[in-house]
Protein backbone atom coordinates (compact mmCIF):
# COMPACT_ATOMS: atom_id res chain seq x y z
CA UNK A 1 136.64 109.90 59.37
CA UNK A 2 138.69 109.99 62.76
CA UNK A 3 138.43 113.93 62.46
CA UNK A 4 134.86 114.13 61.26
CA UNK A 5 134.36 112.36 64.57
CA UNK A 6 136.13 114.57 66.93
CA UNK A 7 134.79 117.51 65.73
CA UNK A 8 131.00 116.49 66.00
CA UNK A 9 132.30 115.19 69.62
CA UNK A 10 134.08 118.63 70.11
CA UNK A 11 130.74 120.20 69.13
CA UNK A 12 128.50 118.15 70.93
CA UNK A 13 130.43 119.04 74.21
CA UNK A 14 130.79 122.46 73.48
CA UNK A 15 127.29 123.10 73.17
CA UNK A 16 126.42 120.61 76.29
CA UNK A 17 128.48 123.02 78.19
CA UNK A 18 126.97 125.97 76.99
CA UNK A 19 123.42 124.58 77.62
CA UNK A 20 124.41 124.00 81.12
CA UNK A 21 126.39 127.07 81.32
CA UNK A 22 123.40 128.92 80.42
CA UNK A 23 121.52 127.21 82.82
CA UNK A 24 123.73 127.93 85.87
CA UNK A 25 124.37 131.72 84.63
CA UNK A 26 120.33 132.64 84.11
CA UNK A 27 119.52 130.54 87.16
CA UNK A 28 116.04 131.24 88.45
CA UNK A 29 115.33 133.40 85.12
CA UNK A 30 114.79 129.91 83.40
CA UNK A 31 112.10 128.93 86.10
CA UNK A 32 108.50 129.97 85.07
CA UNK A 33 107.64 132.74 87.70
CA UNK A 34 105.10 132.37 90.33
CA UNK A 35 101.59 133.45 89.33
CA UNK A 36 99.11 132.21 91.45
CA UNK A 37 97.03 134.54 93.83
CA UNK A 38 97.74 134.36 97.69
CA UNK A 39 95.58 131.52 99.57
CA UNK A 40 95.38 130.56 103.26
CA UNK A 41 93.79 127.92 105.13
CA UNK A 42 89.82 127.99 105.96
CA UNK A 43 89.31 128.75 109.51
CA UNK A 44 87.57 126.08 111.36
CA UNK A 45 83.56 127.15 112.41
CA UNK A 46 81.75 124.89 115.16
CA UNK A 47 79.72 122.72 113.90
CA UNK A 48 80.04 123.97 110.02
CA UNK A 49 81.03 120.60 108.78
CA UNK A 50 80.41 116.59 109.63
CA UNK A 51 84.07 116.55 110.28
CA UNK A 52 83.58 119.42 112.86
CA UNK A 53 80.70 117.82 113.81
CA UNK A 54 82.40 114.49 114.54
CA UNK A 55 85.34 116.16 116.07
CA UNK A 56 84.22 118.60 118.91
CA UNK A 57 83.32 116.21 121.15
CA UNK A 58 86.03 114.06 121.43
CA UNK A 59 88.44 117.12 121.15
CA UNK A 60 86.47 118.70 124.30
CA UNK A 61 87.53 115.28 126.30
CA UNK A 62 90.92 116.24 125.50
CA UNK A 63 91.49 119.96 125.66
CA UNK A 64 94.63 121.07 124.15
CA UNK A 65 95.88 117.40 122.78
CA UNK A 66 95.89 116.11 119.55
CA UNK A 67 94.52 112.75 118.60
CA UNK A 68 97.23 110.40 117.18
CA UNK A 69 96.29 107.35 114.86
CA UNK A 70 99.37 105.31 113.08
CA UNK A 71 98.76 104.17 109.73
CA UNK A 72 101.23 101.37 108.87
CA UNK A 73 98.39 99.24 106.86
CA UNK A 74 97.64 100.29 103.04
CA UNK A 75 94.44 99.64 102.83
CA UNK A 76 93.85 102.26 106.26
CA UNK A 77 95.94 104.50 104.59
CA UNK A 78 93.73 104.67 101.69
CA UNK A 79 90.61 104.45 103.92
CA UNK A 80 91.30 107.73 105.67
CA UNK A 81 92.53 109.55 103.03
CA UNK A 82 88.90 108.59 101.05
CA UNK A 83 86.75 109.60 104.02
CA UNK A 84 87.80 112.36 105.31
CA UNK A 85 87.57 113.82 101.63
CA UNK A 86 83.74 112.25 101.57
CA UNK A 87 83.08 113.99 105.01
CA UNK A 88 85.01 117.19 104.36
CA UNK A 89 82.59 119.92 103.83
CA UNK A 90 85.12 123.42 103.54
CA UNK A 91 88.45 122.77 102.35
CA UNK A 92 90.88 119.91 101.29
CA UNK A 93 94.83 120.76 100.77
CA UNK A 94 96.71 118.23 99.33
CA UNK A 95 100.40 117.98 98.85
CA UNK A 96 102.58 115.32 97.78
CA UNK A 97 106.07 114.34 95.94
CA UNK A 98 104.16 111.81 93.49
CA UNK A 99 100.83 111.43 92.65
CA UNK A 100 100.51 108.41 90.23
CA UNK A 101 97.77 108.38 87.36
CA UNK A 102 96.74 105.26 88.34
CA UNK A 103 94.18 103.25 89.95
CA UNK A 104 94.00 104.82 93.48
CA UNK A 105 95.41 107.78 91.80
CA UNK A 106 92.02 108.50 89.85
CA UNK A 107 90.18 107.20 93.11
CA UNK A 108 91.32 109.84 95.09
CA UNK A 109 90.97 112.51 92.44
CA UNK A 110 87.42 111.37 92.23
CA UNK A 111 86.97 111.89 95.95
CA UNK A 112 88.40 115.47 95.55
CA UNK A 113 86.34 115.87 92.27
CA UNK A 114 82.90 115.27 94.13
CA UNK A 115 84.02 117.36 97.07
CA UNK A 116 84.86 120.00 95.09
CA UNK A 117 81.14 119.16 93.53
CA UNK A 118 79.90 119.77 97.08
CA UNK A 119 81.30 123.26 97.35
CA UNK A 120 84.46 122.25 99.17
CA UNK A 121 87.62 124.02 98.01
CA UNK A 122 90.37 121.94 97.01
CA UNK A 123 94.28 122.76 96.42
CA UNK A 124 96.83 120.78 95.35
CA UNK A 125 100.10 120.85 95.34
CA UNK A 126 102.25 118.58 93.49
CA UNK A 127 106.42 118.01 92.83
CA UNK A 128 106.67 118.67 88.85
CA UNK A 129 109.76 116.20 88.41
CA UNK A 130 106.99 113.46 88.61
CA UNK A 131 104.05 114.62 86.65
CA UNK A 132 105.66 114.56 83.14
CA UNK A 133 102.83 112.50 80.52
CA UNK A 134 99.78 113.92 83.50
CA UNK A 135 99.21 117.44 82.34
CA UNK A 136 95.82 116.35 80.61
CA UNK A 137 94.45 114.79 83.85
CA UNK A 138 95.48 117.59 86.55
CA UNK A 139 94.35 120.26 84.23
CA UNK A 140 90.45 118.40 83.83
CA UNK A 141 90.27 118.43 87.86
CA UNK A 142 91.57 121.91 87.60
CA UNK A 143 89.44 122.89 85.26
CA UNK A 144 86.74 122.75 87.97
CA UNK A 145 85.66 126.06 89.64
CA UNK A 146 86.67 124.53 93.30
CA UNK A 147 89.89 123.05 92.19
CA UNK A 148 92.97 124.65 91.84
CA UNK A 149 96.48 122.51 91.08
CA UNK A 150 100.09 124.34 91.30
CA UNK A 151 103.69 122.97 90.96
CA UNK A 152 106.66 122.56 92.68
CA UNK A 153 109.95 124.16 90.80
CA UNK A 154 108.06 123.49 87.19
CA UNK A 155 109.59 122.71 84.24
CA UNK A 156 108.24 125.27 81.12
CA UNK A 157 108.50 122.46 78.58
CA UNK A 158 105.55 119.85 79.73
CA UNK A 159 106.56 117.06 77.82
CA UNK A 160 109.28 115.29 75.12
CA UNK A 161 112.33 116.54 73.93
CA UNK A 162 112.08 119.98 75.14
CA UNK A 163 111.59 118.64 78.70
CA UNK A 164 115.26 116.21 78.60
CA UNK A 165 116.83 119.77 77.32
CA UNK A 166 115.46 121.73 80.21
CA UNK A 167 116.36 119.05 82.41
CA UNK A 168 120.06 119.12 81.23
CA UNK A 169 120.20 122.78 80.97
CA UNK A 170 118.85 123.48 84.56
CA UNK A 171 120.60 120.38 85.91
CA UNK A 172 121.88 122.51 89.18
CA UNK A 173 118.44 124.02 89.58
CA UNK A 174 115.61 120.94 89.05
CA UNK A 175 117.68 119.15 91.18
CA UNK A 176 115.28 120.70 94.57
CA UNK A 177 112.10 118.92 94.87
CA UNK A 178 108.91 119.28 97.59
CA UNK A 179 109.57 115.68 98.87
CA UNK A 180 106.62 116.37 101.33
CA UNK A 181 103.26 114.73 102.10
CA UNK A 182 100.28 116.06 103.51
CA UNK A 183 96.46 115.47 103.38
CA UNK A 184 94.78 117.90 105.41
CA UNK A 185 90.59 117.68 105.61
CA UNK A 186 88.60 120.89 106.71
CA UNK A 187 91.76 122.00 108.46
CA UNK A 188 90.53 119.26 111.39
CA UNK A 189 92.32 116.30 110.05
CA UNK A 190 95.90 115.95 108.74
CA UNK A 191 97.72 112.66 107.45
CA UNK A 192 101.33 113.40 107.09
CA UNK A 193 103.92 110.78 106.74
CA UNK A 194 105.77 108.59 104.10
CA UNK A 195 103.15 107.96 101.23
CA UNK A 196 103.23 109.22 97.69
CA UNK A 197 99.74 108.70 96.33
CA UNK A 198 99.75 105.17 93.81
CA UNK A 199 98.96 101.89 94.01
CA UNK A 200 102.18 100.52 95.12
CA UNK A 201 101.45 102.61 98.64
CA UNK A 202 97.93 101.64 99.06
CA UNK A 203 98.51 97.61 98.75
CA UNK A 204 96.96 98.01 95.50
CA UNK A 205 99.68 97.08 93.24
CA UNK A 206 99.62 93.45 91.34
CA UNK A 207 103.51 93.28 91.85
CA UNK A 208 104.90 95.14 95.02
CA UNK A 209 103.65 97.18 97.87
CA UNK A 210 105.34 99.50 99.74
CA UNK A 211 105.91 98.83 103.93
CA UNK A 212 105.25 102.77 105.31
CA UNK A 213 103.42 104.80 107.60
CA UNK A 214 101.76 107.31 108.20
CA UNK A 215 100.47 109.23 111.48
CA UNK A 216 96.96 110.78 110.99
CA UNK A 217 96.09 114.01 113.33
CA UNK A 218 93.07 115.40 114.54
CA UNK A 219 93.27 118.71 117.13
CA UNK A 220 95.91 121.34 117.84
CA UNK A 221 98.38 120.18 115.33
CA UNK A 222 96.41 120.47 112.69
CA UNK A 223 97.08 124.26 111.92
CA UNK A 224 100.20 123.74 111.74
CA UNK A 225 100.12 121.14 108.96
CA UNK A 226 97.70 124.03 107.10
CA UNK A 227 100.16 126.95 107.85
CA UNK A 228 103.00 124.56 106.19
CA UNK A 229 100.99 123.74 103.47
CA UNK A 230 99.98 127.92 103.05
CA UNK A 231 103.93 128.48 103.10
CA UNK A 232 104.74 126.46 99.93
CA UNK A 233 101.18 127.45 98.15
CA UNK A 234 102.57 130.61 98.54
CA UNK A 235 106.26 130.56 97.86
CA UNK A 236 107.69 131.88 94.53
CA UNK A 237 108.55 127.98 93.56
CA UNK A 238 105.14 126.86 93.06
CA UNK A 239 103.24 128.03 89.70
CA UNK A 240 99.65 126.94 88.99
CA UNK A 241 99.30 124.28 86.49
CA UNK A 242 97.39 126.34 84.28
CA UNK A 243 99.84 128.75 83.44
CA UNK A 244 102.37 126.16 82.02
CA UNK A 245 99.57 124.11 80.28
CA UNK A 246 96.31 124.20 77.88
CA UNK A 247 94.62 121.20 76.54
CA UNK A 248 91.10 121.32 74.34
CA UNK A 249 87.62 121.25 76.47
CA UNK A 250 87.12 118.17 74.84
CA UNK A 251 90.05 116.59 75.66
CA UNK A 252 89.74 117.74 79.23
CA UNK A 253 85.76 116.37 79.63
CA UNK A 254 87.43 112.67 77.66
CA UNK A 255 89.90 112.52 80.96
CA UNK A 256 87.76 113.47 83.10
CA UNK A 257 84.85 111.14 82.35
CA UNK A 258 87.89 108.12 81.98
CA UNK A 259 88.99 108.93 85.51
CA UNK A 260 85.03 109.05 86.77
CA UNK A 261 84.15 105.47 84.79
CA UNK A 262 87.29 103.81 86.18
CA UNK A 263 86.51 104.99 89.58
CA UNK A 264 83.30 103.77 89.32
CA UNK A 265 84.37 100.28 87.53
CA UNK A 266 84.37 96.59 88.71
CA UNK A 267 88.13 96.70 89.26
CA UNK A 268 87.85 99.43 91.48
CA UNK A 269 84.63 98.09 93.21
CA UNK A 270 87.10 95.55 94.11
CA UNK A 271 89.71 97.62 95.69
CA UNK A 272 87.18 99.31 97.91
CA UNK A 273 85.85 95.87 98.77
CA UNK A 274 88.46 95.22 100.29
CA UNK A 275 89.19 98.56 102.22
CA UNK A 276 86.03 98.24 103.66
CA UNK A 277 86.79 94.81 105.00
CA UNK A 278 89.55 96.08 106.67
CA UNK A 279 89.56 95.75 110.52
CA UNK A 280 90.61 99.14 111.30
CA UNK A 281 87.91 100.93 108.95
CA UNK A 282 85.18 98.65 110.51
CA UNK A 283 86.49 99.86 113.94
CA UNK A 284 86.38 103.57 112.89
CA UNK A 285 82.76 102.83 111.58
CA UNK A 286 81.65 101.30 114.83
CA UNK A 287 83.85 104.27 116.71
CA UNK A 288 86.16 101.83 118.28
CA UNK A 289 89.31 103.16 117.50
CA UNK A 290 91.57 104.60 120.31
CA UNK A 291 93.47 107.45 119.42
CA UNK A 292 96.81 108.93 121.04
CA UNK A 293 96.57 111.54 122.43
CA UNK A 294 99.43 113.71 123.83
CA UNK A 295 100.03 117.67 124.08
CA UNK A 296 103.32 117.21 123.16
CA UNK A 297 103.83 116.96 119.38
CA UNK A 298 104.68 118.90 116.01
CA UNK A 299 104.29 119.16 112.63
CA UNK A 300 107.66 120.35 111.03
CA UNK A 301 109.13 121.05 107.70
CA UNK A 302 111.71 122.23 105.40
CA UNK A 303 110.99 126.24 104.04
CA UNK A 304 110.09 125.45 100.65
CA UNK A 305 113.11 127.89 99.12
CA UNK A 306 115.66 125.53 101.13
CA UNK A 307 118.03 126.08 98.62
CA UNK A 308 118.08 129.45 98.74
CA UNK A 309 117.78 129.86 102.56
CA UNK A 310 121.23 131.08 104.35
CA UNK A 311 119.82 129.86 107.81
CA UNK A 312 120.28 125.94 107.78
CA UNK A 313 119.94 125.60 111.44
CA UNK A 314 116.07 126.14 110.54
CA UNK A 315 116.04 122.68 108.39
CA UNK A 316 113.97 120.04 109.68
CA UNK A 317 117.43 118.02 110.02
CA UNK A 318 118.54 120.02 112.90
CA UNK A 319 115.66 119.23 114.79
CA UNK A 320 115.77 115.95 114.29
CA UNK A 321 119.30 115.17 114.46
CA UNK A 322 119.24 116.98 117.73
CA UNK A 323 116.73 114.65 118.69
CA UNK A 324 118.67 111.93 117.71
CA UNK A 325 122.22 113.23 119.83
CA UNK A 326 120.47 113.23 122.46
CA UNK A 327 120.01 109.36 122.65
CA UNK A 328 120.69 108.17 126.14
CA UNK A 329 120.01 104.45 125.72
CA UNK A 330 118.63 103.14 122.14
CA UNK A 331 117.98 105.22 119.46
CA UNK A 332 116.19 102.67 116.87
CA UNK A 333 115.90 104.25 112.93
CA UNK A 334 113.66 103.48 109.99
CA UNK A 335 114.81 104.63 106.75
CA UNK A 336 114.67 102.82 103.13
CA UNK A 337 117.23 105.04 101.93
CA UNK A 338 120.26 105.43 104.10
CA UNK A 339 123.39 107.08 103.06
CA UNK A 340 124.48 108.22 106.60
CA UNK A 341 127.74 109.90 105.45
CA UNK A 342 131.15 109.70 107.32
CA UNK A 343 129.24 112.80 109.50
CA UNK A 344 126.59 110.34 110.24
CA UNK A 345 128.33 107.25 110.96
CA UNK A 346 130.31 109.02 113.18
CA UNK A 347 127.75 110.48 115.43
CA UNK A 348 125.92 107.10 115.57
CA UNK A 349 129.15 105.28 116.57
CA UNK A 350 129.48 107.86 119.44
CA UNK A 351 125.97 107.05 120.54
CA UNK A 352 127.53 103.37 121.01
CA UNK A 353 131.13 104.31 122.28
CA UNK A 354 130.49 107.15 124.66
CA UNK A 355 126.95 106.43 125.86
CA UNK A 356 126.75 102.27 125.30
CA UNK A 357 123.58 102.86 123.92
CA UNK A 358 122.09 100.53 121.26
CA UNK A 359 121.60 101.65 117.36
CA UNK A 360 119.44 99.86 115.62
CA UNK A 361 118.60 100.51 111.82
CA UNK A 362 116.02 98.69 109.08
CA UNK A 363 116.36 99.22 105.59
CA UNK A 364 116.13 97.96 102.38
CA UNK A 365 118.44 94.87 101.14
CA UNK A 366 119.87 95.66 97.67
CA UNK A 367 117.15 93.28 96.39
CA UNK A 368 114.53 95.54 98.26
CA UNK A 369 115.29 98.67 97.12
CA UNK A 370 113.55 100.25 94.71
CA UNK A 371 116.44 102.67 93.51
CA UNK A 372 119.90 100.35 93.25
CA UNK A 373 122.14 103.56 92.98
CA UNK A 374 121.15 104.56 96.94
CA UNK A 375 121.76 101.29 97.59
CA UNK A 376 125.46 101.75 96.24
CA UNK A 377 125.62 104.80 98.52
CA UNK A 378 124.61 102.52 101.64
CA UNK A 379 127.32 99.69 100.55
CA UNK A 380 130.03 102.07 101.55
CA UNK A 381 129.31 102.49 105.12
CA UNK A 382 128.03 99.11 106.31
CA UNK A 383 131.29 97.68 107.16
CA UNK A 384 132.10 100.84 109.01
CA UNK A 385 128.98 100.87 110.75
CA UNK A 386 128.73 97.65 111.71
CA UNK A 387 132.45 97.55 113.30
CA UNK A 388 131.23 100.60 115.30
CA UNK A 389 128.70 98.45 117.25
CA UNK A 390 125.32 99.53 115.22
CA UNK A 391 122.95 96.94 114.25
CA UNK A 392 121.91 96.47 110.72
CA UNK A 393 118.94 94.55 109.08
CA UNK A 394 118.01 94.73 106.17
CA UNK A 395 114.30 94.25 104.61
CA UNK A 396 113.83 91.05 103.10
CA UNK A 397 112.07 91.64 99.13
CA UNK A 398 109.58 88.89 99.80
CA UNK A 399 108.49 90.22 103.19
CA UNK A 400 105.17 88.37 104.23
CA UNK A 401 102.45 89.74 102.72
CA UNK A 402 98.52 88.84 101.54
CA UNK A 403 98.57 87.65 98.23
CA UNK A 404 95.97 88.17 96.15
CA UNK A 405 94.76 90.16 92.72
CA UNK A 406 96.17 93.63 94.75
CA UNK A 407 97.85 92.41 97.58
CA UNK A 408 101.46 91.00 96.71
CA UNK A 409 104.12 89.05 97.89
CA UNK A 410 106.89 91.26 97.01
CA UNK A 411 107.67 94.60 99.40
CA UNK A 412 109.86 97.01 99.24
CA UNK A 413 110.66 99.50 102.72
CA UNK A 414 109.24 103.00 102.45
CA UNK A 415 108.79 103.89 106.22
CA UNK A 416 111.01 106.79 107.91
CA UNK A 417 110.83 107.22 111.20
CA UNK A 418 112.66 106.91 114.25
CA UNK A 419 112.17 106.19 118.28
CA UNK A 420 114.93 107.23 120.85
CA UNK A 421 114.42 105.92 124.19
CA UNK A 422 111.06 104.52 124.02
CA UNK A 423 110.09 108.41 124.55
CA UNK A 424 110.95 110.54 121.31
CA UNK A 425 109.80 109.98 117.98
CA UNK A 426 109.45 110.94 114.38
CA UNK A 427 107.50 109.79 111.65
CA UNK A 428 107.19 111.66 108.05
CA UNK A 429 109.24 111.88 104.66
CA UNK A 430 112.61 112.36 105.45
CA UNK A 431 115.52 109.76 104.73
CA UNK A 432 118.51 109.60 106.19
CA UNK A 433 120.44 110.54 103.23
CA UNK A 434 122.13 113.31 101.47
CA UNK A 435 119.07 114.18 99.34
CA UNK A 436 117.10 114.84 102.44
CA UNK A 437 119.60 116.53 104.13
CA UNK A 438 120.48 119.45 101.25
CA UNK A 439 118.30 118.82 98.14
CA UNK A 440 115.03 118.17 98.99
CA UNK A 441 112.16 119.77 101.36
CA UNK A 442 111.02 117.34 103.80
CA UNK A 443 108.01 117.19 106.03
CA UNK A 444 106.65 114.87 109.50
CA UNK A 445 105.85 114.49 112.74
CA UNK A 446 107.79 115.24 115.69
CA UNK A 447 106.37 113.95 119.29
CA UNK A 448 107.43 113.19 122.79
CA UNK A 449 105.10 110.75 124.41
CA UNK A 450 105.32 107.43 125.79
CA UNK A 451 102.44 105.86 124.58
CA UNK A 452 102.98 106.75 121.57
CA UNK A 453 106.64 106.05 120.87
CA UNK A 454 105.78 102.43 122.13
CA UNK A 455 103.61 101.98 119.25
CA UNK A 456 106.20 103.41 116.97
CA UNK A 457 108.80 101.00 118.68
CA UNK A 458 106.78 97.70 117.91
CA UNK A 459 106.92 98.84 114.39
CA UNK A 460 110.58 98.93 114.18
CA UNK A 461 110.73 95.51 115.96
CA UNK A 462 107.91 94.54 113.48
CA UNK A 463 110.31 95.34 110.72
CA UNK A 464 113.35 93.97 112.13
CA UNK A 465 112.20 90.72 112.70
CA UNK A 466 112.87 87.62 111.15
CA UNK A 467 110.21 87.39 108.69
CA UNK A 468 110.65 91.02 107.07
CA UNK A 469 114.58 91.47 107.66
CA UNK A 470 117.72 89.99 107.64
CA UNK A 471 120.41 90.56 110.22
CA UNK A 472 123.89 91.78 108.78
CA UNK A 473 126.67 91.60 110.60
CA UNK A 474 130.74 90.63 110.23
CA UNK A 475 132.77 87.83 110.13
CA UNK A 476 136.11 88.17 110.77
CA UNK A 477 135.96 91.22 108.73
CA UNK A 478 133.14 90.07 105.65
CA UNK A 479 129.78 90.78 105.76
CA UNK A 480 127.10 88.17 106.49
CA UNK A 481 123.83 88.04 106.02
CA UNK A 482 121.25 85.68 108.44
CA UNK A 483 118.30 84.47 107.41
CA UNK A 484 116.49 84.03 110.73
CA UNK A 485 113.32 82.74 109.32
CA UNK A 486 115.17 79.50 107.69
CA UNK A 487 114.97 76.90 111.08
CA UNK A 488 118.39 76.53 111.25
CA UNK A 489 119.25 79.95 110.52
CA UNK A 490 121.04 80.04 107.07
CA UNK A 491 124.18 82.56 106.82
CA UNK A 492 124.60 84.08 103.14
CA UNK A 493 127.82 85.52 101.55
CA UNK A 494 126.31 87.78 99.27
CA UNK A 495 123.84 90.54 98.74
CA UNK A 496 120.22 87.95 99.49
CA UNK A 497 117.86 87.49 96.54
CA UNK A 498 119.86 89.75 93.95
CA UNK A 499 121.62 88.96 90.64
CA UNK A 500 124.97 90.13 89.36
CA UNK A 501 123.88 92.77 87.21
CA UNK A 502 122.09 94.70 90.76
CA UNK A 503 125.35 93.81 92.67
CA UNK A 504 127.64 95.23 90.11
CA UNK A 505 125.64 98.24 89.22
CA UNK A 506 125.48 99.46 92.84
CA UNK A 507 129.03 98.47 93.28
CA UNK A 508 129.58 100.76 90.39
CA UNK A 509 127.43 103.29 91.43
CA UNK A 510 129.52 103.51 94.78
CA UNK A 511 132.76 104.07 93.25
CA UNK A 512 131.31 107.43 91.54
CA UNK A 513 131.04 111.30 92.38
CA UNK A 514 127.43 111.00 93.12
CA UNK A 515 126.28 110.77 96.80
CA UNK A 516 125.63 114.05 97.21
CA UNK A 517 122.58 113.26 94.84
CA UNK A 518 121.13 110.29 96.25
């Protein structure tokens, strides 16, 4: 029995290994090839549009800058993605990591549905690792003569038990994913920044709702959100959904009208009851908001063949951790998933050492964060940061929040972004973490401007506070955590809010090979 065992064990491995070793041999042959036809960016014609209509003045008041609105609120988030599709009247690109088949999900594929109704071209451009189970949906808006959807490193096998196999046997490959966000309107307006597209980042989810930001952009910068965007449409990683996938015209119409009656349904009436309460989408309608506006600020990413590129100085990293360096007094960072490295610990302690400049960081307790493994990535540098002189807090899981049907009481952190010196700033998809750094493409906004970095500032203090975070920091050698909003202040001995099974997992997870994934 003992040998009937071991051999079924032997053979199991041996053909694990020659899965994988197939995998890593054949390489790229394994990935479906790149199919789609070459498409660029609509070039923008005076007055062709209501977007271009609404635009040209106030961009004539500010030759040469770009208009700068933060979006830190869900429901504005939403609210600009929704009507700048309604008032787009040439082109929408979309890209994102996730795009959740969900409430606001079928929302905003309505939006692009009836643009694309209008005349208006749409593209999107997805991440495959997420849209396993969503073929049927992306291939009925696709199926539309305006629409056209393409993938990010695909997987051939769509769904089930040929999917897991491809997933093990390309293990070294499907590990690179298009971690960026974009949502670019008649190639006027632009909203790049931390959201996915669900209801957990629209403060639309019954459970929890992201904290995260975006920045939305309306001038010069815009282009160069578009070329981005034109890059990866173009790159041989992205294949159009309809290669990989067919489903029946009937099956396609049953989606379709689903997506178009839920859309239209008292649920979602709801939702956009409440978006159009907000204060900041009444302001836009009564054109009271007050933009940014600086001449000083970028739109940046990772080339979408990162993996393949021999030129890493020309990752979206260098850039920013050259920004960071250059700290002269207080470099303050936002990032739910931080696995700094020894690398990075060690250029943050020499910010504090060699310049006396204050580090600040806000991220997710263990309780917080979504995905417990990073957290067991973070555990093993907090004692080492903290004895370097950076301060740590730590986002509280029952952050203050509206509470109602959509709105919840739980959050979890989702922002990244940084300010250094009240002057420099960044705001966009990239963590400070290994995965960012190597594995994934990443995308945001780079800027120099006062004004601006002020705004991004009160945010991070926002975050840090009392109510959202706690403050971690050492005693006599153990970590402490302080909740500041308890009057007294109460001073906790283990990981707030969590269980043993979270604490031990991400203890675990931080004893194993595996930070160069997370």
């Amino acid at each position: 029995m003992l040998s009937r065992a071991r051999r079924i064990a032997v053979w199991g491995l041996f053909s694990l290994a020659l899965l994988v070793g197939s995998g890593v041999l054949l390489a790229d042959r394994l990935m479906p090839p790149a199919t789609g036809l070459p498409g660029f960016a609509l070039p923008v014609k005076p007055g062709q549009t209501a977007l271009d209509q609404e635009l040209e003045p106030l961009l004539a008041r500010y030759p040469g800058q770009t208009g700068a609105i933060l979006l830190p609120d869900g429901l504005d988030a939403f609210a600009a993605r929704a009507m700048s599709a309604r008032q787009a009247g040439r082109s929408l690109d979309l890209q994102y990591y996730i795009w959740h088949d969900d409430l606001t999900g079928h929302l905003l594929m309505y939006e692009a549905w009836k643009a694309a109704e209008r005349g208006v071209r749409v593209r999107m451009l997805l991440d495959d690792i997420n849209t396993s189970g969503k073929d049927a949906a992306l291939l009925a808006l696709d199926s539309h003569q305006n629409i056209e959807i393409r993938v990010y490193n695909p997987f051939r096998n769509r769904d089930g038990v040929g999917r897991v196999i491809e997933m093990l046997q390309r293990m070294f490959s499907i590990t690179y994913r298009m971690h960026n966000k974009a949502w670019i309107a008649d190639n006027q307006v632009a909203i790049v920044g931390g959201r996915n597209v669900g209801t957990e980042y629209f403060d639309a989810h019954n459970q929890t709702n992201f904290r995260d930001l975006d920045v939305l952009l309306f001038g010069p910068a815009v282009p160069q959100a578009s070329a981005i965007f034109d890059t990866f449409w173009n790159s041989d990683a992205v294949v159009p959904i309809a290669e990989l996938n067919r489903k029946p015209r009937r099956k396609l119409e049953s989606v379709l009208a689903g997506i178009q009656e839920e859309a239209n349904g008292r649920v979602a009436r709801r939702y956009l009851d409440r978006v159009d309460l907000s204060p900041n989408v009444r302001a836009y309608i009564a054109k009271e908001l007050t933009p940014y506006w600086t001449d000083r600020i970028r739109v940046l990413s990772d080339p979408p063949l990162k993996w393949k590129d021999n030129q890493p100085g020309e990752y979206l990293v260098s850039e920013l951790f050259e920004v960071v360096r250059g700290t002269q007094r207080k470099a303050l960072l936002i990032s739910p998933y931080f696995v700094p490295g020894d690398e990075g610990v060690a250029a943050l302690a020499a910010l504090v050492r060699e310049r006396d400049a204050h580090v600040g960081v806000v991220t997710n307790s263990l309780a917080a964060n979504d995905v417990v493994a990073v957290h067991g990535g973070y555990a093993n540098y907090r004692k080492d940061l903290l004895r370097t002189g950076v301060k740590l807090y730590e986002m509280r899981p029952q952050a203050s929040s509206d509470s109602s049907l959509f709105g919840s009481s739980g959050a979890s952190l989702h922002t990244k972004a940084f300010v250094v010196d009240d002057r420099h700033g960044f705001i966009g998809s990239f963590n400070i973490d290994p995965r960012s750094i190597d594995l994934n493409t990443e995308m945001g906004v780079l800027f120099e401007d006062e004004a601006l970095a002020l705004a991004l500032r009160n945010e991070y203090l926002r975050l840090a506070g009392a109510e959202q975070s706690y403050w971690v920091y050492l005693d006599d050698g153990e970590l402490r955590w302080l909740d500041r909003a308890e009057d007294p202040p109460v001073v906790l001995d283990r990981e707030p809010e969590s269980g043993w099974w979270p604490r031990t997992l991400a203890r675990v997870v931080g004893w194993l090979p595996v930070e160069s994934q997370l």
